[in-house]
Protein backbone atom coordinates (compact mmCIF):
# COMPACT_ATOMS: atom_id res chain seq x y z
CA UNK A 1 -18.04 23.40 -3.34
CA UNK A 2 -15.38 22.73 -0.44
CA UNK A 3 -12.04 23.21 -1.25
CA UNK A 4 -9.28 20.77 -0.82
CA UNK A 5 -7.53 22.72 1.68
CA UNK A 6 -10.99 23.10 3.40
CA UNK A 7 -10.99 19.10 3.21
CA UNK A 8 -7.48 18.87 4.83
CA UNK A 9 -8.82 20.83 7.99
CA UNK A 10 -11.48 18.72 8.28
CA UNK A 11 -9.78 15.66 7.89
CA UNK A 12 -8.91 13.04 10.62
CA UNK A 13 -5.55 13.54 12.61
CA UNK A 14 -5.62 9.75 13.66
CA UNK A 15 -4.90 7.32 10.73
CA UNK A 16 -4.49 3.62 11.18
CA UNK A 17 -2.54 1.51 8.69
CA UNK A 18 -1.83 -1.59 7.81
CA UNK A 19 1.20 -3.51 6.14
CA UNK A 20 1.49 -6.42 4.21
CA UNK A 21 4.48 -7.60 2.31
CA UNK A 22 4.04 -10.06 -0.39
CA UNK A 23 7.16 -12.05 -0.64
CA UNK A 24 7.25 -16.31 -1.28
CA UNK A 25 11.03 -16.25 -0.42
CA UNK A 26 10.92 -14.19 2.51
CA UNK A 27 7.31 -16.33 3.67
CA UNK A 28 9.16 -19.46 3.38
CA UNK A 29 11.97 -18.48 5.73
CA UNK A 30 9.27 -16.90 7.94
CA UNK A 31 7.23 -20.57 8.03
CA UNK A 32 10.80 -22.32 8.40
CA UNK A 33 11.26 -20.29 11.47
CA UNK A 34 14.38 -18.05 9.79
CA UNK A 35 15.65 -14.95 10.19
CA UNK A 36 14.51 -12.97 7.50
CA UNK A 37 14.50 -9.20 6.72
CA UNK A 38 11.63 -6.86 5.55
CA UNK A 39 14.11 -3.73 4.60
CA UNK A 40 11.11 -2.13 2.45
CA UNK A 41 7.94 -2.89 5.42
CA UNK A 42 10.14 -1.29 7.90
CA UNK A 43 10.88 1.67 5.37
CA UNK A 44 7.01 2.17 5.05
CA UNK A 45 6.59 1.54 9.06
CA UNK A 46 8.93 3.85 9.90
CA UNK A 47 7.69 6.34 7.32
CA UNK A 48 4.17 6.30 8.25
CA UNK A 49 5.23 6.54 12.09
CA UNK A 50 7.33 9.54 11.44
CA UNK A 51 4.32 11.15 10.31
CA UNK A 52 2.26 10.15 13.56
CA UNK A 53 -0.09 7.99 11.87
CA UNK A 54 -0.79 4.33 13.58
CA UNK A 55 0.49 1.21 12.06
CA UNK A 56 -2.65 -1.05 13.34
CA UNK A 57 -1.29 -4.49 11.47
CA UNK A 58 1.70 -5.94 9.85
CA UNK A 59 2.11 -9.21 7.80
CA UNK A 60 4.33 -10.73 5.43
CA UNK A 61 2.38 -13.30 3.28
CA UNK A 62 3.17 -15.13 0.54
CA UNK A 63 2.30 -14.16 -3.60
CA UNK A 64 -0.38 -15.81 -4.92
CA UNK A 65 -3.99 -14.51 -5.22
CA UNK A 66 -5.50 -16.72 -2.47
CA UNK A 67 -2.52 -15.35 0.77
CA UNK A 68 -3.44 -12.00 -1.07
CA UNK A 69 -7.27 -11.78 -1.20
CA UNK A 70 -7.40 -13.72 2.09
CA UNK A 71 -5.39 -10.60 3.65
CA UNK A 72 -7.28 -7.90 2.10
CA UNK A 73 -10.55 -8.97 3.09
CA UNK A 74 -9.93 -9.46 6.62
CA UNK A 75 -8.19 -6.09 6.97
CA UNK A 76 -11.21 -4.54 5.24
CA UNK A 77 -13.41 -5.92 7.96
CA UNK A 78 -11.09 -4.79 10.57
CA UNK A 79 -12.91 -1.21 11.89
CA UNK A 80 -9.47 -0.11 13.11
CA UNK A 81 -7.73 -0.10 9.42
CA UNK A 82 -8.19 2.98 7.60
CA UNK A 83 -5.34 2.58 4.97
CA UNK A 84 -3.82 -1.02 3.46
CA UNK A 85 -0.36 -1.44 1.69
CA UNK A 86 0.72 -4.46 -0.27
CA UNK A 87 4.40 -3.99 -0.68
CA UNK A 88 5.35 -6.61 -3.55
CA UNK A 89 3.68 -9.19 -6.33
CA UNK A 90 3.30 -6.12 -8.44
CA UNK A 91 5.42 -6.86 -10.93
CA UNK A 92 5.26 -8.92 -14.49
CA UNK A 93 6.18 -12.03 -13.80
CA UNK A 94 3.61 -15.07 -13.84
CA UNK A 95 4.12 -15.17 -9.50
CA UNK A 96 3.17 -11.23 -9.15
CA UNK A 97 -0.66 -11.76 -8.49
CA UNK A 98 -1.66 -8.50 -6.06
CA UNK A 99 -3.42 -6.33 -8.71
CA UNK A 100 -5.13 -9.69 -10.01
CA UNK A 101 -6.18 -10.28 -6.12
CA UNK A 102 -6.75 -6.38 -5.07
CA UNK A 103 -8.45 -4.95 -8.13
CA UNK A 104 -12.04 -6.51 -8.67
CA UNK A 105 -12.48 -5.25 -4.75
CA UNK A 106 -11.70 -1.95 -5.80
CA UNK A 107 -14.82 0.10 -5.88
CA UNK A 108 -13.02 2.85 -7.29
CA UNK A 109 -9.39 3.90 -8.48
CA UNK A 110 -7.14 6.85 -7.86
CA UNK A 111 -5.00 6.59 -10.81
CA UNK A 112 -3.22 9.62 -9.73
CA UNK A 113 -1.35 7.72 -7.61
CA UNK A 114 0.06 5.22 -9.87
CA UNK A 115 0.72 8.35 -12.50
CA UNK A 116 2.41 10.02 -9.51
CA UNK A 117 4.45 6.64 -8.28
CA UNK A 118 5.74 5.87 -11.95
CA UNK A 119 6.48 9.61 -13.11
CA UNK A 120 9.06 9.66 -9.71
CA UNK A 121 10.18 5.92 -10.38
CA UNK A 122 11.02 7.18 -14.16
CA UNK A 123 12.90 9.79 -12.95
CA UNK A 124 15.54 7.55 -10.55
CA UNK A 125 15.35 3.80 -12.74
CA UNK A 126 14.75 5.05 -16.17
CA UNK A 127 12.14 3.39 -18.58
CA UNK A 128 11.93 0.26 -16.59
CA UNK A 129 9.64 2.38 -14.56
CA UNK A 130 6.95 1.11 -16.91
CA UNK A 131 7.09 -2.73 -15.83
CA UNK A 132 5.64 -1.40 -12.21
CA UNK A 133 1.78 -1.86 -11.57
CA UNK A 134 1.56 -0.22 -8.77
CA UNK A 135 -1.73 1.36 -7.99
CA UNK A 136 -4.10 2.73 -5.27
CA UNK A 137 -8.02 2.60 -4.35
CA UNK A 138 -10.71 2.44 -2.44
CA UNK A 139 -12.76 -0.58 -0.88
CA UNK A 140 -14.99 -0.06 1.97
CA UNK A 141 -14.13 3.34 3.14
CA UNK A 142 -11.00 2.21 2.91
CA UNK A 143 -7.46 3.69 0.76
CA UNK A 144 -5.99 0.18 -0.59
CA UNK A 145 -2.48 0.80 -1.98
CA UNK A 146 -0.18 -1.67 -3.84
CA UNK A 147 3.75 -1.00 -4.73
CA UNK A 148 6.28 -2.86 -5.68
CA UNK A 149 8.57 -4.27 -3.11
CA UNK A 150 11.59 -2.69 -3.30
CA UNK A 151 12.95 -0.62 -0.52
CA UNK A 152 12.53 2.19 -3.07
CA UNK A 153 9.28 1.75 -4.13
CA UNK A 154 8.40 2.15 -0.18
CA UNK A 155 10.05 5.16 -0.09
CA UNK A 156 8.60 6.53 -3.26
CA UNK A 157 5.22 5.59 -1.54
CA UNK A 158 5.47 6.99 1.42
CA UNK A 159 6.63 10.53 -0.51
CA UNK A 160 3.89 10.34 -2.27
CA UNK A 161 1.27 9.54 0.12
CA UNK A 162 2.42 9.94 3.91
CA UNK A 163 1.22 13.98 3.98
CA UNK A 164 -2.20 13.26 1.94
CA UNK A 165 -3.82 10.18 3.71
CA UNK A 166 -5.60 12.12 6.14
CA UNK A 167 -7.01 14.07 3.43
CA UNK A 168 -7.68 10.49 1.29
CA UNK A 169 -9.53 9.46 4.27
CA UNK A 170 -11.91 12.00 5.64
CA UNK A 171 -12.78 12.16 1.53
CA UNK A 172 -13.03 8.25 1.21
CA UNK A 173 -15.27 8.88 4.29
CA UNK A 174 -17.51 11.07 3.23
């Protein structure tokens, strides 16, 4: 049995991701040809360039299970996407649709992740950790990730992730 550092030697240096913030209010200014600001896609852009992976893609859509699924499966046709974020609908209200969207595509779950992402998000907001969803998969060879959108969140995500997706991806590969 290989271990996981033998896994992380083995494991692709070239990882290609794409971004997709969910967001009605910022889609609406997008569509009404505003200025509008995406402070937690350019956290997770920056953070995933800083580690010299690709960013392939990057969307802002709006919530709703149809913008949602209608994203995900073209990504997870594209050959070039090894990695897709949602950043936002994660939450509890009756708008926050992602996980409804994402999750029957999921062909399996890393609930490590989510563990991982609300154990760190108790730690800097308190108990409110709990309302986040946030969770991670796979779909067609492919590490699906949703967070919340809060600049924060991205953060927290990219912490978590940024130095493992290699590693997620030659195993999500094999």
């Amino acid at each position: 049995m290989m271990s996981h550092e033998h896994h992380r030697k083995k494991a692709p240096k070239k990882v290609n991701v794409a971004i997709v913030t969910v967001s009605t209010s910022r889609y609406e200014q997008k569509m009404r040809g505003e200025n509008y600001t995406d402070e937690s896609g350019d956290i997770l852009m920056n953070g995933i360039l800083a580690k010299g992976y690709e960013v392939v893609y990057r969307d802002l859509i709006g919530d709703g299970i149809g913008q949602v699924r209608s994203a995900l499966l073209a990504l997870l046709n594209r050959s070039d996407v090894d990695v897709i974020v949602f950043c936002g609908g994660t939450g509890i209200t009756k708008s926050d649709l992602t996980i409804e969207a994402v999750e029957p595509y999921l062909e399996k779950r890393l609930d490590g992740f989510a563990e991982i992402f609300r154990m760190i998000s108790y730690q800097k907001v308190g108990s409110a950790a709990m309302l986040s969803r946030a969770m991670a998969g796979v779909a067609r060879e492919k590490l699906v990730v949703c967070i919340p959108g809060s600049p924060d969140a991205a953060r927290t995500a990219i912490e978590i992730l940024a130095d493992e997706l290699p590693h997620i991806i030659y195993m999500v590969k094999s």
